[in-house]
Protein backbone atom coordinates (compact mmCIF):
# COMPACT_ATOMS: atom_id res chain seq x y z
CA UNK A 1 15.27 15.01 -4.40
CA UNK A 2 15.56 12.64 -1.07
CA UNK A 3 12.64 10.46 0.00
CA UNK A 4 9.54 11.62 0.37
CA UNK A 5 7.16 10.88 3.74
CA UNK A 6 3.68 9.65 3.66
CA UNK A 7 1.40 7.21 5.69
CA UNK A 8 -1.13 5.53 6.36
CA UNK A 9 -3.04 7.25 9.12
CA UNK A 10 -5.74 5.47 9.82
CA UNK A 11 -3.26 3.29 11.95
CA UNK A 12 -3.48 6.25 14.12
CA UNK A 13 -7.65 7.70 13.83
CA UNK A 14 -10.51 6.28 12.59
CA UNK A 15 -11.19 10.36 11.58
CA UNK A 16 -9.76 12.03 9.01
CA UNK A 17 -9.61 15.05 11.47
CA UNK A 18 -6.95 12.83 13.73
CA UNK A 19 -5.20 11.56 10.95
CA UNK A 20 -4.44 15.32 9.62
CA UNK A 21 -3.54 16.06 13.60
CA UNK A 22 -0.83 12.13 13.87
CA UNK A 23 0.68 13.43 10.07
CA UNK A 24 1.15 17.46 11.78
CA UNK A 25 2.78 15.60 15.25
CA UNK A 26 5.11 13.51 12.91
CA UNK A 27 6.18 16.52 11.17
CA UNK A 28 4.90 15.17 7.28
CA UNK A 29 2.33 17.12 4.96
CA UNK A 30 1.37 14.01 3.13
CA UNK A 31 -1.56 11.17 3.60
CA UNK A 32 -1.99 8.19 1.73
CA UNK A 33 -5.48 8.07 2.20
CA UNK A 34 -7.27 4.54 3.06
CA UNK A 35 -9.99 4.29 5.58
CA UNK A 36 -11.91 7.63 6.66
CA UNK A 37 -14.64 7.27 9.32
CA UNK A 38 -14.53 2.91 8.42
CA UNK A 39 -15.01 3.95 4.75
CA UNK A 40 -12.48 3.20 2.12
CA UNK A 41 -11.73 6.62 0.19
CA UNK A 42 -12.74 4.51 -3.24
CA UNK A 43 -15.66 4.40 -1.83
CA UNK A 44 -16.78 8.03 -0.78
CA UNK A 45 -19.45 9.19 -2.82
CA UNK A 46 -18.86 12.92 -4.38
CA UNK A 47 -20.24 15.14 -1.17
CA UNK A 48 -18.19 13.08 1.06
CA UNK A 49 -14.93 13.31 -0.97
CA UNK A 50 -15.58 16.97 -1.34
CA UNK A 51 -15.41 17.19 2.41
CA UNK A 52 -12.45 15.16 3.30
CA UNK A 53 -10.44 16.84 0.05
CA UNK A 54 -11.81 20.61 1.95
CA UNK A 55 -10.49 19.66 5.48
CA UNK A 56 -7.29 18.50 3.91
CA UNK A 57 -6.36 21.26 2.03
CA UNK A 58 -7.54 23.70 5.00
CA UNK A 59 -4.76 21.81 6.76
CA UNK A 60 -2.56 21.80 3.96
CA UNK A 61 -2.08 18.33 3.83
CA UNK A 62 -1.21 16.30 0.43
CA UNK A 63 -2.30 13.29 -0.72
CA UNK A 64 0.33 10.51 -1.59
CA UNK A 65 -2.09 7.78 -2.90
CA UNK A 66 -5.48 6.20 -2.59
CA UNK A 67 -5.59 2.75 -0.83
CA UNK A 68 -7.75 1.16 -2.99
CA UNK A 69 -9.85 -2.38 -2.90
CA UNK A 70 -9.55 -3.39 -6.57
CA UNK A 71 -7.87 -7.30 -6.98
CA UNK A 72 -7.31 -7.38 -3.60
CA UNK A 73 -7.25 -10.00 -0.50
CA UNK A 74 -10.96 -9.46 -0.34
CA UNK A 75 -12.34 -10.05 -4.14
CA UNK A 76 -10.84 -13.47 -5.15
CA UNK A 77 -11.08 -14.19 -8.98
CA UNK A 78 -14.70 -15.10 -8.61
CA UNK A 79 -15.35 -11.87 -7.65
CA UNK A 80 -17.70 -9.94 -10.34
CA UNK A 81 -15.22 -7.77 -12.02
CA UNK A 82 -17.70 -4.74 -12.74
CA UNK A 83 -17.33 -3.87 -8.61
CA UNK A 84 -13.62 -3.21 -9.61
CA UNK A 85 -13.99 -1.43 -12.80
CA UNK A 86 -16.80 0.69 -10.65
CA UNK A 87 -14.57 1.37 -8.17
CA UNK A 88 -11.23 2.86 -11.04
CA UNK A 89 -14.07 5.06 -12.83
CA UNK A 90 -15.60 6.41 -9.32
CA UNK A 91 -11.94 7.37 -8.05
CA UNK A 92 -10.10 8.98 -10.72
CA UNK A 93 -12.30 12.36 -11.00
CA UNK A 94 -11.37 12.51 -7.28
CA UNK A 95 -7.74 11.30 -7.52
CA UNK A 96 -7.24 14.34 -10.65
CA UNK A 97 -8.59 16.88 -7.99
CA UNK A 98 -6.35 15.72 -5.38
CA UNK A 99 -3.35 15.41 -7.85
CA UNK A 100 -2.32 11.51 -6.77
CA UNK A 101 -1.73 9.46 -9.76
CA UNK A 102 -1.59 6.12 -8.48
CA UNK A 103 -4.12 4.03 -6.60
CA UNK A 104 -2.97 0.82 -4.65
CA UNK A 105 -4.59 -2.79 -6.09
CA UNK A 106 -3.99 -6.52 -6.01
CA UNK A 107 -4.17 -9.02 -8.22
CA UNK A 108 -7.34 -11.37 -7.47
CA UNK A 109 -6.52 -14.61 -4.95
CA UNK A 110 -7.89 -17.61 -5.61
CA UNK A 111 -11.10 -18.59 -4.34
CA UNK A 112 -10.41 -20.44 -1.31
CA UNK A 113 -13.95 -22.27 -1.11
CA UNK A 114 -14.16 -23.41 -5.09
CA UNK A 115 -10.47 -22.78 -6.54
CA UNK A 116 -9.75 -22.16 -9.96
CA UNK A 117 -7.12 -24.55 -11.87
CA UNK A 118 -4.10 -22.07 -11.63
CA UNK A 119 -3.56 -21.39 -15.35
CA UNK A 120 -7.63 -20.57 -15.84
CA UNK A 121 -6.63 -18.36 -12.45
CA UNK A 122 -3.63 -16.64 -14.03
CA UNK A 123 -5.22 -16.13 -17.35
CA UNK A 124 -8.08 -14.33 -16.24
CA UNK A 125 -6.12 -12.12 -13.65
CA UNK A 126 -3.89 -11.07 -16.47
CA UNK A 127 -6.89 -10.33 -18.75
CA UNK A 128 -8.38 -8.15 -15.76
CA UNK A 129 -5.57 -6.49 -15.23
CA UNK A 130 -5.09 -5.52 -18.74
CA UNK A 131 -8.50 -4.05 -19.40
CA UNK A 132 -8.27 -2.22 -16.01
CA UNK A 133 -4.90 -0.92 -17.15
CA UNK A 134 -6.05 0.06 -20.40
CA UNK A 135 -8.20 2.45 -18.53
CA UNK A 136 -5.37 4.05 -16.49
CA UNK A 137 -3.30 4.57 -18.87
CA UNK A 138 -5.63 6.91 -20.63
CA UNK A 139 -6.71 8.84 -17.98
CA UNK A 140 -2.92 8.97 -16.48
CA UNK A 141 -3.37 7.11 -13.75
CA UNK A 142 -0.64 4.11 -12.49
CA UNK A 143 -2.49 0.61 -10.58
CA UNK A 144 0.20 0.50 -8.14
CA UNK A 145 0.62 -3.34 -7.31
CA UNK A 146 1.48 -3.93 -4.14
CA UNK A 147 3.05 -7.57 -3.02
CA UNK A 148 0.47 -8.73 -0.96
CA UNK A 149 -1.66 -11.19 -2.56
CA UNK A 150 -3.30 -12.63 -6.00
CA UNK A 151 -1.06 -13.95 -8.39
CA UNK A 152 1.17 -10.82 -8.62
CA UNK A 153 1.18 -11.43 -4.82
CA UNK A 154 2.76 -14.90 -5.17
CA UNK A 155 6.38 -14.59 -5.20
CA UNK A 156 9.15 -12.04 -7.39
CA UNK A 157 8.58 -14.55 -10.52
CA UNK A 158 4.90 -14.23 -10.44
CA UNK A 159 4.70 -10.56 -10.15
CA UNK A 160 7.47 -10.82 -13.22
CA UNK A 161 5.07 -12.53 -15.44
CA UNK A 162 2.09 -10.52 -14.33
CA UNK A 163 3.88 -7.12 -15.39
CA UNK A 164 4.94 -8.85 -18.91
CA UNK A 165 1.62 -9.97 -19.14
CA UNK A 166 -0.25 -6.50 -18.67
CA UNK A 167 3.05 -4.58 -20.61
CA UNK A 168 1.53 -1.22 -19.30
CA UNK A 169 3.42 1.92 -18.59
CA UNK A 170 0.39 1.93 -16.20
CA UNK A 171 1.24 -0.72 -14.21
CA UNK A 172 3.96 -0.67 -11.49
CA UNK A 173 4.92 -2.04 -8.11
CA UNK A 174 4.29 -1.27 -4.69
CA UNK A 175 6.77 -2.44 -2.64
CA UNK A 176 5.97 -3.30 1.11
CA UNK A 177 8.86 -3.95 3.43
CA UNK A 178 7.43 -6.95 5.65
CA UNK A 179 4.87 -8.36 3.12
CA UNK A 180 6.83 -11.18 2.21
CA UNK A 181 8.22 -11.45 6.07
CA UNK A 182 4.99 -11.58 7.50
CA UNK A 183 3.80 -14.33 4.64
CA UNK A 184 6.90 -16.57 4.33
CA UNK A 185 7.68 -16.26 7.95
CA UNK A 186 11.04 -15.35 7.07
CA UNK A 187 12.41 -11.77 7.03
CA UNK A 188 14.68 -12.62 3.87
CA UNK A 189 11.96 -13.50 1.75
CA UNK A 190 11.32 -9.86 1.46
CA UNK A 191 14.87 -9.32 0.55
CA UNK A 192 15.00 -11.70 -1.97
CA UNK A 193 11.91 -10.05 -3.73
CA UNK A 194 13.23 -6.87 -3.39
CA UNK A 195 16.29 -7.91 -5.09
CA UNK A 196 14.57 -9.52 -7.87
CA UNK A 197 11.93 -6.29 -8.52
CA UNK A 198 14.16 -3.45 -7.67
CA UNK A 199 13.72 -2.21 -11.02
CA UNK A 200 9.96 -2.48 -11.07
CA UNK A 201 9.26 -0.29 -7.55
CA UNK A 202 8.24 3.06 -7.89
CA UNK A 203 6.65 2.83 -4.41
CA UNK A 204 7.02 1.96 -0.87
CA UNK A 205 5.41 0.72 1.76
CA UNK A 206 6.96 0.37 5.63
CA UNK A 207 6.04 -2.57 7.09
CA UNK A 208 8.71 -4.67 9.68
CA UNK A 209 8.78 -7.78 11.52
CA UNK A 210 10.97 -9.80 14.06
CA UNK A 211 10.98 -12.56 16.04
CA UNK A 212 8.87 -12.87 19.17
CA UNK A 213 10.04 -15.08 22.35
CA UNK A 214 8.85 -17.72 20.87
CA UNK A 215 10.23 -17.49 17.03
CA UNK A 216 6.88 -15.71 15.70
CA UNK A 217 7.05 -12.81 13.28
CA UNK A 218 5.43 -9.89 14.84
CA UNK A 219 5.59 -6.34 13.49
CA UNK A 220 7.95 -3.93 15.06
CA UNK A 221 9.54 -0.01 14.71
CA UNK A 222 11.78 -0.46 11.51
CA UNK A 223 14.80 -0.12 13.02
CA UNK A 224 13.92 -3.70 15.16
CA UNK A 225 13.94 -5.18 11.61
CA UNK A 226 17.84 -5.20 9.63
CA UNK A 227 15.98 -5.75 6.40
CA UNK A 228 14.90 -2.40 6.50
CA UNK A 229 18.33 -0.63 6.64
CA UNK A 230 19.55 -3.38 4.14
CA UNK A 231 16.33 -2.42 1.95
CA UNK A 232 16.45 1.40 2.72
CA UNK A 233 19.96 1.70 1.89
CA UNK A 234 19.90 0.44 -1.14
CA UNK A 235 16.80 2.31 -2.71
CA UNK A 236 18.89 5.19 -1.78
CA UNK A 237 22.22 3.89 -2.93
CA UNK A 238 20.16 3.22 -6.64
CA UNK A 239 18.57 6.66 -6.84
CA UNK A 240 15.16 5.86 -5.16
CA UNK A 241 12.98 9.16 -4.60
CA UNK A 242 9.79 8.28 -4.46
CA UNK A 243 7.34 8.22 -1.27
CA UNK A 244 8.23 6.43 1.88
CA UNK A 245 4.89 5.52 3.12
CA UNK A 246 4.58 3.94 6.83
CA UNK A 247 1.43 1.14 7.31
CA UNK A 248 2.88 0.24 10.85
CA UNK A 249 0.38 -2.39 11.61
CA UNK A 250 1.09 -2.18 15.35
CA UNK A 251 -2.37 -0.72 16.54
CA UNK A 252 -4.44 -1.63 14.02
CA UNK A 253 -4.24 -3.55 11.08
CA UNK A 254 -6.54 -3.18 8.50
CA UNK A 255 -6.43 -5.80 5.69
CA UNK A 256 -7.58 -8.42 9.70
CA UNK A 257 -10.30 -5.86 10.57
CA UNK A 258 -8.05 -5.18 13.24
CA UNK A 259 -9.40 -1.28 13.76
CA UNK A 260 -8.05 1.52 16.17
CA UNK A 261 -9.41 1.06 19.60
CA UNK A 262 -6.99 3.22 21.97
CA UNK A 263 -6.71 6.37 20.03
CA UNK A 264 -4.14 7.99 21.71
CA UNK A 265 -1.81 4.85 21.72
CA UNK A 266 -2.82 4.64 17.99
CA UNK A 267 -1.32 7.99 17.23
CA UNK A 268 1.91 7.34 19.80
CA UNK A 269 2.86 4.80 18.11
CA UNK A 270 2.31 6.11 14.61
CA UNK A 271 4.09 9.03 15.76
CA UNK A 272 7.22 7.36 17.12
CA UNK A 273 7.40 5.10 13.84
CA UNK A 274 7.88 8.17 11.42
CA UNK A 275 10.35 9.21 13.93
CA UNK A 276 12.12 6.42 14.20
CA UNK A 277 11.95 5.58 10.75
CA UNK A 278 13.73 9.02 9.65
CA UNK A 279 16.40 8.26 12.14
CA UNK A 280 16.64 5.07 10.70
CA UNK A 281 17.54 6.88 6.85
CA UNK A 282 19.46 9.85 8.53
CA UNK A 283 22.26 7.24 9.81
CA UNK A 284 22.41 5.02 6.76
């Protein structure tokens, strides 16, 4: 089995209705579901899942994954953890009806107004992580860690230590293609963590940068960024066929509040990124 397509398409529509139309246009029969209407899919309450699971399977469109809140860039550590064991408990009845196993989290920043001292900050992340872990393993479900932020988020050593840590089958890595670019300002950085967690990824996220006019990262089509080939060729070169899941962040970028205001240049350019992205893999 070759790579498998996904995205996220509320780069392209705020509706759920749009996003089915952008995945049709690209040619893909998979979602990885995030924002519907402004509302995070961990968040839908059971009538409103029940509608966005009918229109999806009326259009015969899968679900790759739930974009999910839980540890991530907006619950530091001092966040209460109850909202994130809420949130596991409230998605998994809907992730088993959708068949997706794996649900996309973080791993708690620090605060930024009243930090932690980094090993209490570790510590409790780690203890978090396992109890939330414990839960997924049971009911089959994988906290896909993507390397964004929290500790995990850090650098290739950190998300190391947090995977020890946890030492859950339940636990894996999300790996996003400009993450570390967009962070480090410095498109190697992400190769360098890809190198070092190759073994951990059992999912990935496009994301790519290059240098503006004036030496600023800005995100780009992935074949503008040569990490990309370099990455894309070498998940397939090592066996890699798991979902290839597009988060353009060229009209909208979620994670800044940065919603989709032009809806037909949304979709465009959502469209031309899958396109350009399976160009990208049939030459490598």
């Amino acid at each position: 089995m070759g790579f498998r397509f996904t995205g996220f398409a509320d780069e392209a529509s705020r509706t759920l209705a749009q996003q089915i139309e952008a995945t049709k246009a690209a040619g893909w029969s998979s979602i990885e579901l995030r924002l519907i209407d402004g509302k995070n899919v961990c968040d839908l309450n059971d009538e409103e899942w029940g509608a966005a699971w009918a229109k999806l399977q009326a259009a015969g469109i899968t679900v790759a994954g739930f974009g999910g809140q839980i540890a991530n860039w907006g619950r530091p550590i001092t966040t209460d953890f109850n909202k994130d064991l809420e949130e596991l408990k409230r998605s998994i009845p809907h992730m088993r009806q959708a068949g997706v196993t794996q649900i996309r989290i973080m791993s708690y920043p620090n605060d930024k107004d009243t930090p932690w001292p980094v090993e209490q900050w570790k510590e409790e992340v780690f203890s978090r992580l396992r109890k939330l872990a414990t839960i997924a393993e049971a009911e089959g479900v994988i906290l896909g860690h993507e390397n964004c932020n929290g500790y995990g988020g850090i650098g290739p050593a950190e998300y190391l230590e947090l995977a020890k840590a946890v030492n859950s089958p339940a636990l894996k890595l999300i790996f996003d293609t400009g993450n570390n670019s967009q962070h480090d300002g410095d498109i190697e950085s992400t190769w360098r963590f890809y190198q070092a967690c190759r073994r951990e990824i059992f999912h990935v996220h496009i994301k790519a940068y290059k240098p503006d006019a004036d030496g600023k990262l800005v995100t780009c089509y992935p074949d503008e960024d040569p990490v990309q080939r370099r990455i894309l060729a070498d998940l397939k070169a090592t066996g890699y066929d798991g979902w290839i899941s597009i988060e353009p962040h060229m009209a909208a970028a979620i994670h800044a509040g940065k919603d989709v205001k032009d809806e037909d240049k949304a979709k465009s350019v959502y469209i031309e990124y899958a396109r350009r992205l399976e160009k990208l893999i049939a030459g490598l």
